[in-house]
N, C-alpha and C. Protein backbone atom coordinates (compact mmCIF):
# COMPACT_ATOMS: atom_id res chain seq x y z
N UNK A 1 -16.40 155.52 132.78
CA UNK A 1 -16.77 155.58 134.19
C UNK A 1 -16.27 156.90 134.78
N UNK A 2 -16.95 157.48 136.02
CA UNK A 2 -16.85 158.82 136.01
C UNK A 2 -15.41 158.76 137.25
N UNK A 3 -14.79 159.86 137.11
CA UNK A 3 -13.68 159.73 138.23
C UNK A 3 -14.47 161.21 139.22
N UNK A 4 -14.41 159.86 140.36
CA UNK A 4 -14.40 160.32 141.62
C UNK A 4 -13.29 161.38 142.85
N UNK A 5 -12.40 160.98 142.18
CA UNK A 5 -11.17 161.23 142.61
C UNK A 5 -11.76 162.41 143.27
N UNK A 6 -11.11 162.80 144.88
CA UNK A 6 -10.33 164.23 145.49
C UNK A 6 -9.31 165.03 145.34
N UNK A 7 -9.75 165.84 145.26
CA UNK A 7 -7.88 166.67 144.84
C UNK A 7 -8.22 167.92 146.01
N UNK A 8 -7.17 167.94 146.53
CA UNK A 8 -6.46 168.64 148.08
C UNK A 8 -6.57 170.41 147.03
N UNK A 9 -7.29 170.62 148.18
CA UNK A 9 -7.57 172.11 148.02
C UNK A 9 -8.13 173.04 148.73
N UNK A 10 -6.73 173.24 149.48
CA UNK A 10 -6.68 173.16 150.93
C UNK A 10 -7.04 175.10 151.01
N UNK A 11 -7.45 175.30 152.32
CA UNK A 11 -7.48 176.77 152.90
C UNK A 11 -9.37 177.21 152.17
N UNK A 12 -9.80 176.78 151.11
CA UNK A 12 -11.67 176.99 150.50
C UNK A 12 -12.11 176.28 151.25
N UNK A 13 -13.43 177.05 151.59
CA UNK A 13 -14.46 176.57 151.94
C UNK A 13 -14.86 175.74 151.02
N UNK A 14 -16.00 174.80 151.05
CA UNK A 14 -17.01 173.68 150.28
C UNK A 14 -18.40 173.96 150.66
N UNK A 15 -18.93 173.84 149.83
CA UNK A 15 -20.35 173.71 150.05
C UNK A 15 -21.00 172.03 149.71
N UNK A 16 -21.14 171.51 150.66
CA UNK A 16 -21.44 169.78 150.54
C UNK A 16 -22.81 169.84 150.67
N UNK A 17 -23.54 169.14 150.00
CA UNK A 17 -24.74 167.98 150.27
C UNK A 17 -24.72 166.44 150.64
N UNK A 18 -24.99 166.15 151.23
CA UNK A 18 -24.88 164.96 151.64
C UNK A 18 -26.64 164.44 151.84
N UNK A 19 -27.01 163.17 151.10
CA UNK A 19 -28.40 162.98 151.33
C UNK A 19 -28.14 161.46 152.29
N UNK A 20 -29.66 161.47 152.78
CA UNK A 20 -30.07 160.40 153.51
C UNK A 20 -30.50 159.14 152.68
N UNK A 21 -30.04 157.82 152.73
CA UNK A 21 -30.19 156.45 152.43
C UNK A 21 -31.35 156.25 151.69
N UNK A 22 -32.01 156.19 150.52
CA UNK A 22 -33.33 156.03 150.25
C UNK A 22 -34.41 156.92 150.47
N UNK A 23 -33.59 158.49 151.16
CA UNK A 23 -34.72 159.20 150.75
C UNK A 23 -35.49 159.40 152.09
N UNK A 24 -35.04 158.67 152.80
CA UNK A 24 -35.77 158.49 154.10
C UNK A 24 -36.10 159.86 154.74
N UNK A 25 -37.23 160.26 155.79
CA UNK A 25 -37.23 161.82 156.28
C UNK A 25 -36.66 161.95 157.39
N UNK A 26 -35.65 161.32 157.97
CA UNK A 26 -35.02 161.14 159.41
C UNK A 26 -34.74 162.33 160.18
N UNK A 27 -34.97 163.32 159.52
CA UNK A 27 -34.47 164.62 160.18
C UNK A 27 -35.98 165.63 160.11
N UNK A 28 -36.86 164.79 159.59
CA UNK A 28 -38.42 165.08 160.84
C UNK A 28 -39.01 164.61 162.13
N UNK A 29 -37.69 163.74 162.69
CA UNK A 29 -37.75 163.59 164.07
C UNK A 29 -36.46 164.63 164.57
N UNK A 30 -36.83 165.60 165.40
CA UNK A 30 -35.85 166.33 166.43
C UNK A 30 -34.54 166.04 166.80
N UNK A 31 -34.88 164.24 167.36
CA UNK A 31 -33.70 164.04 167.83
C UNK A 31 -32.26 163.64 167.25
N UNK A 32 -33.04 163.24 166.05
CA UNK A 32 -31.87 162.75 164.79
C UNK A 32 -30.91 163.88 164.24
N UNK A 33 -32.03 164.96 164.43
CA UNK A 33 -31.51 166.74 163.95
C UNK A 33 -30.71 167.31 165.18
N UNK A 34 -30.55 166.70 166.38
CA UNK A 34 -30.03 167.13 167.75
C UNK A 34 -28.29 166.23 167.06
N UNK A 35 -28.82 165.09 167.06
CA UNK A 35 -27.43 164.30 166.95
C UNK A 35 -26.53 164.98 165.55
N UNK A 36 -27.00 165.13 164.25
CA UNK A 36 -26.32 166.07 163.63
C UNK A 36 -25.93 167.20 163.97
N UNK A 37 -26.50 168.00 164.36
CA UNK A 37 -25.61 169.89 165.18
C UNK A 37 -24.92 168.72 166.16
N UNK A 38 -24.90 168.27 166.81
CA UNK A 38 -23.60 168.02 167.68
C UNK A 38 -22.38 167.62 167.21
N UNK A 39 -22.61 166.88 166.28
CA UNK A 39 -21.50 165.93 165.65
C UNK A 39 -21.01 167.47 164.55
N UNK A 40 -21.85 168.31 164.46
CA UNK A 40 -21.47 169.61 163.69
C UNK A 40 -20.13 170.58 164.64
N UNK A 41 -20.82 170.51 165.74
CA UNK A 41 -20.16 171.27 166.71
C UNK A 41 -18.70 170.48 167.08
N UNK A 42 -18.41 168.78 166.78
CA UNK A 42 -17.73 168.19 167.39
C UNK A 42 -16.50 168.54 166.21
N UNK A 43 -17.12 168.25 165.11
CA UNK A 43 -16.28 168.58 163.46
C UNK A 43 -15.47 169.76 164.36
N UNK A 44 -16.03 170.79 164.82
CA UNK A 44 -15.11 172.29 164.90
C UNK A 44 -14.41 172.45 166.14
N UNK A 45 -15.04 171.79 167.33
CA UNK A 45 -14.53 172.15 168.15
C UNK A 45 -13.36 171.44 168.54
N UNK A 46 -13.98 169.78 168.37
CA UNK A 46 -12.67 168.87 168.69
C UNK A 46 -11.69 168.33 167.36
N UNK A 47 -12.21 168.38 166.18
CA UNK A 47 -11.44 168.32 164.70
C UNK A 47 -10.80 168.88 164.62
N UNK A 48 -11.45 170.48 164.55
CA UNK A 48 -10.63 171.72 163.76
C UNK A 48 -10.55 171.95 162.79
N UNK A 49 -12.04 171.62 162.23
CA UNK A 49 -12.76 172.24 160.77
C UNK A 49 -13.65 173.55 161.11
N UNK A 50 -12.95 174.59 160.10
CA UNK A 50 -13.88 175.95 160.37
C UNK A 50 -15.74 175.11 159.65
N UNK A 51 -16.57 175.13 160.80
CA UNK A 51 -17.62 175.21 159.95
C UNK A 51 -18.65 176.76 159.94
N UNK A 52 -18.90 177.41 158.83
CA UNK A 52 -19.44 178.21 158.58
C UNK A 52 -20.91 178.01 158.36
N UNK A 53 -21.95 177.23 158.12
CA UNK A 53 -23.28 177.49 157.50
C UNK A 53 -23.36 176.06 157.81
N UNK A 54 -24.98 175.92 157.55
CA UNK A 54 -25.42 174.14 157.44
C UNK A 54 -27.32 174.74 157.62
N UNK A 55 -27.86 173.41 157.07
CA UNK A 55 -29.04 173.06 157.04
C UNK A 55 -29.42 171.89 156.47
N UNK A 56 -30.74 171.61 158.08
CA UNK A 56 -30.93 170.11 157.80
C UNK A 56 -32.83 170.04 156.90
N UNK A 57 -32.88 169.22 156.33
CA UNK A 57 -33.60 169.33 155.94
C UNK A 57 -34.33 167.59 155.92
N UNK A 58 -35.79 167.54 155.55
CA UNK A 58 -36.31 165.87 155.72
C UNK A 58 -35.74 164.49 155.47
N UNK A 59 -34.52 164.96 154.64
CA UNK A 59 -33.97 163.72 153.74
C UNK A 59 -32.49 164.56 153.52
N UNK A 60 -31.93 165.50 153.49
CA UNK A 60 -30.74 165.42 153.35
C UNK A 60 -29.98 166.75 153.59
N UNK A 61 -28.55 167.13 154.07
CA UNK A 61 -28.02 168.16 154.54
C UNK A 61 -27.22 168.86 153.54
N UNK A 62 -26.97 170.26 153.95
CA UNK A 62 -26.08 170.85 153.35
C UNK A 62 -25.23 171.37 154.07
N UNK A 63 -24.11 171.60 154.04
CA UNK A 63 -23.05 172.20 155.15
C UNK A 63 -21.89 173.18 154.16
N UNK A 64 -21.47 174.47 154.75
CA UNK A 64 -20.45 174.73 154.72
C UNK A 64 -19.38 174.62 155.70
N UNK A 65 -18.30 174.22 154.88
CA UNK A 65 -17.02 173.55 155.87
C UNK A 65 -15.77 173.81 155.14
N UNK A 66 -14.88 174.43 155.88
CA UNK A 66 -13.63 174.38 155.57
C UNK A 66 -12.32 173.74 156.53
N UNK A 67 -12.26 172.44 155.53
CA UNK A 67 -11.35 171.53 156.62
C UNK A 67 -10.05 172.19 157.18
N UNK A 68 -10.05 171.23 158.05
CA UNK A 68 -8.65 172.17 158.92
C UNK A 68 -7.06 171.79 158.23
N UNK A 69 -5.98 172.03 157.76
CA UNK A 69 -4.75 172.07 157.28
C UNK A 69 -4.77 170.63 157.68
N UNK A 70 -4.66 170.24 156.10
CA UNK A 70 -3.54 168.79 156.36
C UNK A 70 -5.00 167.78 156.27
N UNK A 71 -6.19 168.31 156.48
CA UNK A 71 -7.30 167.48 155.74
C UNK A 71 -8.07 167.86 154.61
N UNK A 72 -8.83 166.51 154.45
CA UNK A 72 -9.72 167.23 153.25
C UNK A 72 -11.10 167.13 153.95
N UNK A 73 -12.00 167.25 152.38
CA UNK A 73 -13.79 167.26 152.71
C UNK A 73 -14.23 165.64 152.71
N UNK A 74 -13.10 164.58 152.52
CA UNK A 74 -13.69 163.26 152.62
C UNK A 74 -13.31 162.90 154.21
N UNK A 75 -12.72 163.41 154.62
CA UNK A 75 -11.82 162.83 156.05
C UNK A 75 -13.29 163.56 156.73
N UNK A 76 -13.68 164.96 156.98
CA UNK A 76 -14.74 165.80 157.07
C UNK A 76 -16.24 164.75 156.81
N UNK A 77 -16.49 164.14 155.86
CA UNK A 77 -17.75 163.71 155.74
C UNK A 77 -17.78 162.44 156.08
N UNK A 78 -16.66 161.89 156.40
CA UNK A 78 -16.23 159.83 156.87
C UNK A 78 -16.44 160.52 158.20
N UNK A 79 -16.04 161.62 159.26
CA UNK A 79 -16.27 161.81 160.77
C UNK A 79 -17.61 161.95 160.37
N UNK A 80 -18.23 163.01 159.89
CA UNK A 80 -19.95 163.46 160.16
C UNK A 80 -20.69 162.02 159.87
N UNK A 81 -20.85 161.55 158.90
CA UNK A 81 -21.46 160.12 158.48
C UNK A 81 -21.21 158.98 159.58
N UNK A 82 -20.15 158.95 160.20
CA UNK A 82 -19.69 157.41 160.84
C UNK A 82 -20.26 157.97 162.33
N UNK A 83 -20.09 159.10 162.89
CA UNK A 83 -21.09 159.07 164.08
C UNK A 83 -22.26 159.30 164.12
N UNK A 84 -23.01 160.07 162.77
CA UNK A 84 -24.23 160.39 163.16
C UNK A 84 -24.94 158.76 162.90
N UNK A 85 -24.01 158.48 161.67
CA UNK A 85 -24.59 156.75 161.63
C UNK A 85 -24.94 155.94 162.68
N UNK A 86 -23.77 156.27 163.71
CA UNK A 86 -24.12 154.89 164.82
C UNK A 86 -24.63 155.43 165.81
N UNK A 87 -24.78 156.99 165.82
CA UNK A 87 -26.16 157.49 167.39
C UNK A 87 -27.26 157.02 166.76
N UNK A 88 -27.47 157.87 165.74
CA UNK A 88 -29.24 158.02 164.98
C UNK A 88 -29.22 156.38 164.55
N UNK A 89 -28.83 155.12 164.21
CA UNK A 89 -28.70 153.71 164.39
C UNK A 89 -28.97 153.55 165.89
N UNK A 90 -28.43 154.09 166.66
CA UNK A 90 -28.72 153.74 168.12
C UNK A 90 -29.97 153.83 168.45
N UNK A 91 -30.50 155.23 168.27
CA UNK A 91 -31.48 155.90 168.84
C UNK A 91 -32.79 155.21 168.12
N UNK A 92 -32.58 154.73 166.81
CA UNK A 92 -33.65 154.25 166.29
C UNK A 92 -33.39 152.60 166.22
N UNK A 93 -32.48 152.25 167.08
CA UNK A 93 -32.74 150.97 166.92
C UNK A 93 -32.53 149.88 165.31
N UNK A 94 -31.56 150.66 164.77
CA UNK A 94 -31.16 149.82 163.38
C UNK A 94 -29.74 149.34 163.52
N UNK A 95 -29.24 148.80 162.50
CA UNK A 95 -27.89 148.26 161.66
C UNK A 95 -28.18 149.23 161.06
N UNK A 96 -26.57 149.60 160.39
CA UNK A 96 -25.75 149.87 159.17
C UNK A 96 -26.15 150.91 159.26
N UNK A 97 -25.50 152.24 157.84
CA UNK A 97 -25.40 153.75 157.75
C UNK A 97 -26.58 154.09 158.10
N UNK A 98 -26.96 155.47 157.73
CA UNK A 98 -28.02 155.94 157.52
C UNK A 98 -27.98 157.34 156.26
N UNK A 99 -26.91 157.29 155.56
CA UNK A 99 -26.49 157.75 155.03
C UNK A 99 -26.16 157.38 153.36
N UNK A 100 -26.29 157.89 151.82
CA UNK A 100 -25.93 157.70 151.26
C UNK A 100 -24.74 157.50 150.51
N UNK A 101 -23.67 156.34 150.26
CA UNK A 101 -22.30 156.41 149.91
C UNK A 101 -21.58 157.97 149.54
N UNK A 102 -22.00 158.25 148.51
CA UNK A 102 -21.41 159.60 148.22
C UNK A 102 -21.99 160.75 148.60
N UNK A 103 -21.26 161.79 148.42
CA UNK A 103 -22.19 163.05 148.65
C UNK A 103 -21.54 164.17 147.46
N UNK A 104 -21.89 164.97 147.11
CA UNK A 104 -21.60 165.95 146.56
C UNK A 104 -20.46 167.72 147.25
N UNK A 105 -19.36 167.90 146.73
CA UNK A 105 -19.48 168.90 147.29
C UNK A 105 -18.42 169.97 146.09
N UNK A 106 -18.56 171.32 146.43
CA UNK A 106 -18.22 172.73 145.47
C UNK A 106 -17.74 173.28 146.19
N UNK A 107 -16.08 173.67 145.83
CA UNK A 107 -15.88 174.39 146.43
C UNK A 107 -15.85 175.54 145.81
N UNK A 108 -15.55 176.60 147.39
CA UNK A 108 -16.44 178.22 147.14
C UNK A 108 -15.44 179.12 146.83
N UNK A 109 -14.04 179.34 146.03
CA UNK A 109 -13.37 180.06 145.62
C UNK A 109 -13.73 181.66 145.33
N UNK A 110 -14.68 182.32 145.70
CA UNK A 110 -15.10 183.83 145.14
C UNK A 110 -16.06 184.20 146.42
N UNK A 111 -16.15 185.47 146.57
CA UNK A 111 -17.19 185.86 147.29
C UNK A 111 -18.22 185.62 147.00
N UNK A 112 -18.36 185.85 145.33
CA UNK A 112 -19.56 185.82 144.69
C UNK A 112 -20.55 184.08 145.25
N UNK A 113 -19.47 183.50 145.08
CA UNK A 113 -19.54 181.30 145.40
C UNK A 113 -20.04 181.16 146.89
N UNK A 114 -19.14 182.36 147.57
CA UNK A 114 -19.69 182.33 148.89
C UNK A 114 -21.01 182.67 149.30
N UNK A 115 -21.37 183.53 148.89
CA UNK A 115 -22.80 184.57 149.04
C UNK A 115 -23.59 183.52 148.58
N UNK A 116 -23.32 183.37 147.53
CA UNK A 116 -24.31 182.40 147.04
C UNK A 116 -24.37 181.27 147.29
N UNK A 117 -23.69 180.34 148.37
CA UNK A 117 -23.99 179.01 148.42
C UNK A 117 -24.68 179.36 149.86
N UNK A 118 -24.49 180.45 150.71
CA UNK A 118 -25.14 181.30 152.23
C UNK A 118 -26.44 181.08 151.54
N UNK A 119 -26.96 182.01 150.61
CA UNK A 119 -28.66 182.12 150.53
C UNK A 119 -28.91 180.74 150.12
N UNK A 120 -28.43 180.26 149.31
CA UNK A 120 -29.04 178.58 148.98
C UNK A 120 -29.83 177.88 149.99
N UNK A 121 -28.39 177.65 151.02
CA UNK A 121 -28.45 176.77 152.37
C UNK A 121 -29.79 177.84 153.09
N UNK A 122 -29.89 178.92 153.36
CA UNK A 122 -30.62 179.54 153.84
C UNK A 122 -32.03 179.48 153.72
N UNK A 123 -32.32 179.81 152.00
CA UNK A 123 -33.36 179.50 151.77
C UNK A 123 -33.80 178.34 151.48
N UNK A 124 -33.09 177.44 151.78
CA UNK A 124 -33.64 176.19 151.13
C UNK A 124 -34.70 175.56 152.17
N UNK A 125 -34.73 175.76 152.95
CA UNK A 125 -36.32 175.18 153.76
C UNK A 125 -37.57 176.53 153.39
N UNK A 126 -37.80 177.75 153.17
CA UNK A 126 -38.38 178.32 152.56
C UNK A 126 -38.83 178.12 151.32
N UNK A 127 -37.87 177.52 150.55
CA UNK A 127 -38.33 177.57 148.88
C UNK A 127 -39.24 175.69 149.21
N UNK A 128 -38.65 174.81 150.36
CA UNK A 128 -39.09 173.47 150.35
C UNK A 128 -40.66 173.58 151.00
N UNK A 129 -40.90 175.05 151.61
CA UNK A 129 -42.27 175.39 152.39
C UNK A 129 -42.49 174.75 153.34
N UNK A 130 -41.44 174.27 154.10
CA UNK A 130 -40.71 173.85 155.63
C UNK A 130 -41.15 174.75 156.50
N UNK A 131 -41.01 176.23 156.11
CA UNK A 131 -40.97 177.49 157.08
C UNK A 131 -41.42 178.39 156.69
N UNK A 132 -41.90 179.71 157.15
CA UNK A 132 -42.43 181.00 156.38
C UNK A 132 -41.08 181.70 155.88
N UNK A 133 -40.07 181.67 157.07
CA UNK A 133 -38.84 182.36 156.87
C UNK A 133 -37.69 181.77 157.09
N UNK A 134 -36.43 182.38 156.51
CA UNK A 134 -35.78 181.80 156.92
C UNK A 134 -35.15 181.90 158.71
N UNK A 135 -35.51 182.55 159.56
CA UNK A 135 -35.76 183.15 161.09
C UNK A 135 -35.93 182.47 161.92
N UNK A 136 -37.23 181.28 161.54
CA UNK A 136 -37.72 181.08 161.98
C UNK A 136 -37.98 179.19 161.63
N UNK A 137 -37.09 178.60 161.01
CA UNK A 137 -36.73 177.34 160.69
C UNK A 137 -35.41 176.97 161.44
N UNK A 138 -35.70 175.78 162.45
CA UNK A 138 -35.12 175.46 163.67
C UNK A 138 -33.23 174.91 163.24
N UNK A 139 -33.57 174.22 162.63
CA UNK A 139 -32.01 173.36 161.69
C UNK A 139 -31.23 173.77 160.99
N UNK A 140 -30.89 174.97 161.00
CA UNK A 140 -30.51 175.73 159.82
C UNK A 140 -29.74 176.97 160.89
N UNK A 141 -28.42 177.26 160.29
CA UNK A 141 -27.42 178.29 160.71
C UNK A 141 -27.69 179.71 160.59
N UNK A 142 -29.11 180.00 160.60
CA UNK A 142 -29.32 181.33 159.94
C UNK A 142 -29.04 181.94 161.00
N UNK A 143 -29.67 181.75 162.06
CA UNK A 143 -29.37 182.57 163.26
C UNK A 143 -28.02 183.09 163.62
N UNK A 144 -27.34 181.75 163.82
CA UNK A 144 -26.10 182.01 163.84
C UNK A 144 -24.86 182.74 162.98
N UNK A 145 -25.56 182.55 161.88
CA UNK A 145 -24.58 183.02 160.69
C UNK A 145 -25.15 184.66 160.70
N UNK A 146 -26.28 184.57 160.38
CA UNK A 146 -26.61 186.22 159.38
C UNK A 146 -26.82 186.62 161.11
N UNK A 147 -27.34 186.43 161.74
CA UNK A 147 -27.62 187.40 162.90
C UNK A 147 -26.67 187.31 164.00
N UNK A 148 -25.85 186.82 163.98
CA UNK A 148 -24.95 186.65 165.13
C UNK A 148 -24.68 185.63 166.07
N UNK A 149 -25.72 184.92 166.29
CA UNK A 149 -26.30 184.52 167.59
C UNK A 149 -25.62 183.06 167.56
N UNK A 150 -25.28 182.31 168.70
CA UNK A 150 -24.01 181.75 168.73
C UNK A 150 -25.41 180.29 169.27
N UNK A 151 -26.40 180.26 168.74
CA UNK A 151 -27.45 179.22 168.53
C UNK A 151 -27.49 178.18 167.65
N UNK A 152 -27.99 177.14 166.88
CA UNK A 152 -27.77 176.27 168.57
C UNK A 152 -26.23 175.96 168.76
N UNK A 153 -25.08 176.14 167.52
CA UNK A 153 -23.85 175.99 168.00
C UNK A 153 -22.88 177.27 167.51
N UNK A 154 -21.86 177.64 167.83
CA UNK A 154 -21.27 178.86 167.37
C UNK A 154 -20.64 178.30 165.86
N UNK A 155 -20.56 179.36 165.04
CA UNK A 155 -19.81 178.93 163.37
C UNK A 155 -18.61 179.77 163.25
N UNK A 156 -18.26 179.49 162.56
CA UNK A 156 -16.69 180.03 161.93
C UNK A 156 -17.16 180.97 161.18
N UNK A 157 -16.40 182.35 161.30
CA UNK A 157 -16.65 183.40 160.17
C UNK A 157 -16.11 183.26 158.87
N UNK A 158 -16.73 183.28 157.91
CA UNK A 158 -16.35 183.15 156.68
C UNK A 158 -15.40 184.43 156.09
N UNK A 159 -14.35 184.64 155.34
CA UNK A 159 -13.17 184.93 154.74
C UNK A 159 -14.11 185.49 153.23
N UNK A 160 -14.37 186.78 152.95
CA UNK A 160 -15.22 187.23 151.82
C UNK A 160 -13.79 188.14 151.20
């Protein structure tokens, strides 16, 4: 049986995926994609997790996050999961998660890990043919990250 286990490894960024329950496309309605960036913005502003990067996509997210001292990336994905669960449950009128038990996440030890988990998240609604560019795909930190722009929420500068 595979071990799950966390091990504290503290001060790296992560690069997480986290998918949606069955696959579902919940984040081709707007408002479900409104309630994630907030609960994104809430992680940093009221937590005190640097978040650096993210993109949402039909069925499931990717985020860069570097938890704040003294947490990890499960304490990080039990806050993002347990509220977006019970708005987007609200808003659509269900019970229970909306979210899949586990999620995946890597952490980014190298510049090289860094750079490269940036274009991933970046291009990944381009390579999914979501968008022409990456510029110009609404859910996604590009703006904010590569161009500056403190849209739709401000990010943490990443440590290269």
């Amino acid at each position: 049986m595979p071990d799950f286990r966390r091990y504290p490894n503290e001060g790296f960024p992560y690069l997480i995926t986290t998918v949606v329950k069955d696959r579902q496309p919940l984040f081709t309605e707007h408002r479900c994609c409104q309630i994630v960036i907030d609960c994104i913005g809430f992680l940093r502003t009221r937590l005190g997790h640097r978040v650096h990067a993210y993109v949402l996509m039909p069925d499931h997210m990717h985020i860069v996050v570097t938890p704040r001292e003294g947490s990890n990336v499960s304490q990080v994905m039990h806050s993002l999961k347990l509220y977006t669960s019970r708005q987007i449950g609200e808003l659509l009128g269900s019970k229970g998660g909306i979210w899949q038990a586990r999620f995946y996440e890597r952490d980014l030890r190298t510049p090289k890990d860094v750079d490269g988990a940036l274009i991933y998240i970046h291009d990944n609604p381009v390579n999914a043919r979501l968008a022409e560019s990456q510029e110009v795909y609404k859910w996604s930190s590009f703006q904010a990250c590569v161009q500056g722009e403190s849209k739709p929420i401000e990010l943490d500068q990443l440590d290269r």
